[in-house]
Structure formats: C-alpha cells, structure tokens
Protein backbone atom coordinates (compact mmCIF):
# COMPACT_ATOMS: atom_id res chain seq x y z
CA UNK A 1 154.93 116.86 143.39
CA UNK A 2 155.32 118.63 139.97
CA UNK A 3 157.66 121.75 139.80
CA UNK A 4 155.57 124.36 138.72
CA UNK A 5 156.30 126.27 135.16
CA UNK A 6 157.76 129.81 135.52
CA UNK A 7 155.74 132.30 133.39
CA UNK A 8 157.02 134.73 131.13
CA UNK A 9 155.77 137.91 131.52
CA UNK A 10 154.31 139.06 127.97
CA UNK A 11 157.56 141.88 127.85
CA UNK A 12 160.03 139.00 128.52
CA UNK A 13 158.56 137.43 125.56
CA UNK A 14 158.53 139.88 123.38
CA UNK A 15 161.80 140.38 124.03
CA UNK A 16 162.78 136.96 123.59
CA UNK A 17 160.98 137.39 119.99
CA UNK A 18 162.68 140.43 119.05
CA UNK A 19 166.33 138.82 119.89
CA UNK A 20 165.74 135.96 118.13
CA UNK A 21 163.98 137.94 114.92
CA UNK A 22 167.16 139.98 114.83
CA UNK A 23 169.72 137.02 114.24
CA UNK A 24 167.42 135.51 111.79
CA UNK A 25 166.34 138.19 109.86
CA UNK A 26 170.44 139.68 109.89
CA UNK A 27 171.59 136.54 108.60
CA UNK A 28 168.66 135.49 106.35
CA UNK A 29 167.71 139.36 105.37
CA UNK A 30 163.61 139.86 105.33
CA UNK A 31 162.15 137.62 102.49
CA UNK A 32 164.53 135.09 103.97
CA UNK A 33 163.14 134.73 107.34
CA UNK A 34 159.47 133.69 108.08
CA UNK A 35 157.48 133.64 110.96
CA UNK A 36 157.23 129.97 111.54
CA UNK A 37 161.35 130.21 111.86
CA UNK A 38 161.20 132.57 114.37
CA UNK A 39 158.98 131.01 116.55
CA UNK A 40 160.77 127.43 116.18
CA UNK A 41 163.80 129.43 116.93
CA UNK A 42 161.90 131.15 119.95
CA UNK A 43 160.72 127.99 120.76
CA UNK A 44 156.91 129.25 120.94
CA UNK A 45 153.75 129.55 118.65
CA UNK A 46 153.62 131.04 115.48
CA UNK A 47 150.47 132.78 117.07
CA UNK A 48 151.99 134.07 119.99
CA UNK A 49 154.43 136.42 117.68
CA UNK A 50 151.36 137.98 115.63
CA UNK A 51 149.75 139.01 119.27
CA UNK A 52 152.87 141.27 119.60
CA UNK A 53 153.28 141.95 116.02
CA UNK A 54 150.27 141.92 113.63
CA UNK A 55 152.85 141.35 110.58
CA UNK A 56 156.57 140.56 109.59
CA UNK A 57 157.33 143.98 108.76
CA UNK A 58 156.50 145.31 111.92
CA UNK A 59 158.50 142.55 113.74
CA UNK A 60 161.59 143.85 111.51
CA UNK A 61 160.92 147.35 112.60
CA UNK A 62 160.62 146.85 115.70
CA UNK A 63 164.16 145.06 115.26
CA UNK A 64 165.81 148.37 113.72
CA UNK A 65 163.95 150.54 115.89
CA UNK A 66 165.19 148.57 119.32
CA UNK A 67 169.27 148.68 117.79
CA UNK A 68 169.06 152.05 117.04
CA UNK A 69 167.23 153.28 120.89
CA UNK A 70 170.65 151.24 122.18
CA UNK A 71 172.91 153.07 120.18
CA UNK A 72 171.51 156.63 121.25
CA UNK A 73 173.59 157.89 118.02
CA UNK A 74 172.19 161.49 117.64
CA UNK A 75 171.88 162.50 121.87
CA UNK A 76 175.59 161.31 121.56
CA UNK A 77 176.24 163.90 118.36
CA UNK A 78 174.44 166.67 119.62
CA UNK A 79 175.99 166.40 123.03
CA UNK A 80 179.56 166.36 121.34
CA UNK A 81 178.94 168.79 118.74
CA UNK A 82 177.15 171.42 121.88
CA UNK A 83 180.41 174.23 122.44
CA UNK A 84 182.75 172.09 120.18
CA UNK A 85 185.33 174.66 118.85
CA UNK A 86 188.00 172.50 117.56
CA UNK A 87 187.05 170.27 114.53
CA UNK A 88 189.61 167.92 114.14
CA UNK A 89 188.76 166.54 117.80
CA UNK A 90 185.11 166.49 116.44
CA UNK A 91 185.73 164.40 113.58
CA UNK A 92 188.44 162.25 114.77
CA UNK A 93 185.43 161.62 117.80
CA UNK A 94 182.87 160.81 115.65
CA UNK A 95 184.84 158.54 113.37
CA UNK A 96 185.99 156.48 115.94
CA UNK A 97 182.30 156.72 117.41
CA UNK A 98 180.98 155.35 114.06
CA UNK A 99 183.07 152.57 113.39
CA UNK A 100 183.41 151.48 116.82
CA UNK A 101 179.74 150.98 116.52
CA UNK A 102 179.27 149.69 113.35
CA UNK A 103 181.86 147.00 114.46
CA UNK A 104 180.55 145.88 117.39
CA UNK A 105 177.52 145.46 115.65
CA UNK A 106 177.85 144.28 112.29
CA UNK A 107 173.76 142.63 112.62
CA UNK A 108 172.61 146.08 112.46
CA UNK A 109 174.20 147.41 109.21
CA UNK A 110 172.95 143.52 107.92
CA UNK A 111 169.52 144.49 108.58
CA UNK A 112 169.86 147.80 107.14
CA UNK A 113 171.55 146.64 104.21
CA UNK A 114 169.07 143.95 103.54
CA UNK A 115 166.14 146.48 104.24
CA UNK A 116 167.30 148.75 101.50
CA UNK A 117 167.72 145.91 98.81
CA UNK A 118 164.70 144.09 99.57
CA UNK A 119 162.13 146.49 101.44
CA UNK A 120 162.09 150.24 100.18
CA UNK A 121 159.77 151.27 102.86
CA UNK A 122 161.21 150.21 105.67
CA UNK A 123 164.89 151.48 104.51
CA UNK A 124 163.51 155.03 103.54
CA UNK A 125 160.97 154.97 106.67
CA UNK A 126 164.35 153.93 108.82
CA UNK A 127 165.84 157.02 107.05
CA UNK A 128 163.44 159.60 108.03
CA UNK A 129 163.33 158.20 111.38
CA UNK A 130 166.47 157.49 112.94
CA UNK A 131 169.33 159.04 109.98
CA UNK A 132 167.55 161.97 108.83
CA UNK A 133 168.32 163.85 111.62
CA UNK A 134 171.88 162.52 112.33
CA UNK A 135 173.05 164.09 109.01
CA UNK A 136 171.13 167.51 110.06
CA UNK A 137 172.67 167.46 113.16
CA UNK A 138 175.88 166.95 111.71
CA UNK A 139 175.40 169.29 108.34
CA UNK A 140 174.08 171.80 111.11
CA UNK A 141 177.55 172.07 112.51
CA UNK A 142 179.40 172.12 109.28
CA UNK A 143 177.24 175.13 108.46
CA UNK A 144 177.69 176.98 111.56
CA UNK A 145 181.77 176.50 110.57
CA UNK A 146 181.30 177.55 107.52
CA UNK A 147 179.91 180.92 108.71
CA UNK A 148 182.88 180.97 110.80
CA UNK A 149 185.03 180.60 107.90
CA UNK A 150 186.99 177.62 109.06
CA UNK A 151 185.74 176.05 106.58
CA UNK A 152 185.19 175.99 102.58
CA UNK A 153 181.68 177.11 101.34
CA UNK A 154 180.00 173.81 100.24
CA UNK A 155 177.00 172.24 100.94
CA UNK A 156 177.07 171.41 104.27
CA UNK A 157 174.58 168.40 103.59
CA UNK A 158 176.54 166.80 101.49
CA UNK A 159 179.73 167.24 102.67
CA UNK A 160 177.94 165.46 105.79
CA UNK A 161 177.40 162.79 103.57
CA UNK A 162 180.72 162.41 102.35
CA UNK A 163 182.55 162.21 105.63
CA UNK A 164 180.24 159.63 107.10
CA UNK A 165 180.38 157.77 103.67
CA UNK A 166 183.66 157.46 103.87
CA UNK A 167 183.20 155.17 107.41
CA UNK A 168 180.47 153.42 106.27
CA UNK A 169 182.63 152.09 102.89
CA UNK A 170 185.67 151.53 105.11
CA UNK A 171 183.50 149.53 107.14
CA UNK A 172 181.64 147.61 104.47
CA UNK A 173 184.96 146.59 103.35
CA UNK A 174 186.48 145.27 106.49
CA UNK A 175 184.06 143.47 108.20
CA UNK A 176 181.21 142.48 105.64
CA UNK A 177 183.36 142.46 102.32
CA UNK A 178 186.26 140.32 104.08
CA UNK A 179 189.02 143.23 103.71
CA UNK A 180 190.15 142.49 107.54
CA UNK A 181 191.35 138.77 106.15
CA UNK A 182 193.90 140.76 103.50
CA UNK A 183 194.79 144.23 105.83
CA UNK A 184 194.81 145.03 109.47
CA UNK A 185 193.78 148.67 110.60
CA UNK A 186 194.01 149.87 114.06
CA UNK A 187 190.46 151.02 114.13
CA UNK A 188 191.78 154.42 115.97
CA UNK A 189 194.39 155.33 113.08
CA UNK A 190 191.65 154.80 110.57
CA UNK A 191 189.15 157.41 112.48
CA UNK A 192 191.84 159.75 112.67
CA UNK A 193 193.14 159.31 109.32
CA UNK A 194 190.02 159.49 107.21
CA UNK A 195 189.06 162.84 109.55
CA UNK A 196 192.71 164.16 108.75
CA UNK A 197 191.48 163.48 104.71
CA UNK A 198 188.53 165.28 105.05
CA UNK A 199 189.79 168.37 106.94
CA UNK A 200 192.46 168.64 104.33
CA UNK A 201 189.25 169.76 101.91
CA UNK A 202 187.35 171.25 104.05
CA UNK A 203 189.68 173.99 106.11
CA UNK A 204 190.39 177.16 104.68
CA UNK A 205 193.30 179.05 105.64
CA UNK A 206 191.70 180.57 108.47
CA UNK A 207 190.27 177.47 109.60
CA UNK A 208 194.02 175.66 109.18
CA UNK A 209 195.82 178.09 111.44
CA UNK A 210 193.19 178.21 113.96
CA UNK A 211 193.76 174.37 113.87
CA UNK A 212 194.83 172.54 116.98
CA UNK A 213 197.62 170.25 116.08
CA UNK A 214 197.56 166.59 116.88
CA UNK A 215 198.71 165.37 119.62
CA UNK A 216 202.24 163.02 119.52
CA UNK A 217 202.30 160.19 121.88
C-alpha cells in the first residue's frame, strides 16, 4: 500500500519560500533572481509563490522584514541604553552588538546592499522602517549626554551616524571586501577600539573625568 504524502501546512511553505528567496536573492541581488529560480530551488510551482506573494518585491521584503524581526536590533538598544550612565560600556556594547551581527549574517547586509543599488524603494522604505528609529534611539541618548555635558555639543544625529558608520565600513571591509584574507581582528578589540576613537571626540572634560576606566584583564 502507498505511503501517503505529508502536507505542508501553507506557513511551512511559506517559510520554505522565504529561506530559499533569501539565499538567492543575497547571492544574485534582486534583478538577479526570478521567480521561476526560486521555486525550482523550492522545489514547487511558480504559482504557488505568487499565492503568498502577489510580486517579487514583496517576496524580497518580506525577506528583509523576517532578518530584521530575528535580530530585534532596536528592543535590544533601548533596553541597553534605559539607566545607562557610563558611555564607554554603552558603546563598547553596541559595537560588539553590531558587528557580531553583521558577521554572523553577512546575507542580510547582501540584501541590503543590493536593495540600495538596484531598488530605491525598498532600501529607503527598509530605512524608515526598521533603521530610522535605531539612529533616533541612539541620537536620543547622545542628546540626553550632551545636556549632561559629558559630551561635546554636536548634532547628535549625525554623530549617531558616524559611530555606527564606522562598524558598518569596518565590516564591509572584512567580510564582503576580503580584508579578513590580508588582517586578522579580534572582533572584541575592534568594538572596543573604534568606541575608544569615538569617545576621544566626543567627551568633554567633564564627561572624561566622570569616565569609568577600562577594565585590565
């Protein structure tokens, strides 16, 4: 007697859709990928991925949207940054946070990447959606500082920027440009070093002796 097929629940499938989208579209980039690859890949019918998604751009969001709800980025921030009163500890945190993340999961900053060079929308909708309020959070704290006079009176958005651009480039480097092939970084020196850089312009002298000093091994 014939062994009877086990179904796949419609959430299973989508599922299976959306995992094999994501290492398509992060290795192929949007324009790359098409929806007849996916579903070979999936191993199902080309129809069966427009019932979930009615086009390729929503697949790819739904892609971005599903890696960022795993990282949980900005509850992680504004849990960290809640009664923080020491900001090297803060920054040294979320730089190791950040690239920790970033390279554990280089497919995600591939799909961003290839958003922003090939698909406007979706990089400046990902923006709004899921960045937007990271660097708020973030510039948030660097204002309330500020006020405190720890630190220098800049704009608290863009020095933001700046830090987490500096983790992002370090990052691009490494693990997408090749740089780990020519020089090997212990991943928690680098947080704590490119924090350490961007303290040294942001403190004032208030801020530096009312700084906690690292810790020695």
């Amino acid at each position: 007697m014939p062994r009877a097929r086990t179904r796949i629940s419609g959430e299973d499938r989508r599922r299976q859709i959306i995992d094999v989208a994501l290492e398509l579209f992060a290795r192929q980039g949007f324009k790359g990928t098409t929806t007849r690859q996916i579903a070979q890949h999936a191993r199902v019918n080309e129809a069966l991925i427009f019932r979930h998604f009615p086009h390729k751009e929503a697949l790819y969001w739904a892609v971005i949207a599903d890696k960022c709800r795993k990282t949980r980025g900005c509850e992680e921030l504004q849990k960290k940054l809640e009664g923080a009163e020491d900001p090297r500890e803060v920054f040294t945190w979320l730089a190791g946070e950040v690239l920790r993340r970033n390279r554990e999961d280089t497919g995600r900053s591939r799909l961003l990447l290839y958003s922003a060079l090939e698909n406007h929308r979706l990089s400046q909708r990902f923006f709004r959606t899921h960045i937007a309020g990271y660097y708020e959070l973030l510039a948030d704290y660097i204002r309330a500082r500020i006020r405190d006079g720890v630190f220098r009176d800049v704009d608290p958005a863009l020095a933001a920027r700046g830090f987490l651009g500096m983790l992002f480039y370090h990052f691009l480097i490494q693990e997408l440009f090749g740089g780990k092939r020519y020089h090997h970084f212990d991943p928690e020196k680098v947080g704590a070093t490119l924090a350490d850089i961007w303290l040294e312009g942001m403190l004032t002298a208030n801020g530096r002796s009312a700084r906690k000093p690292a810790q020695t091994p």
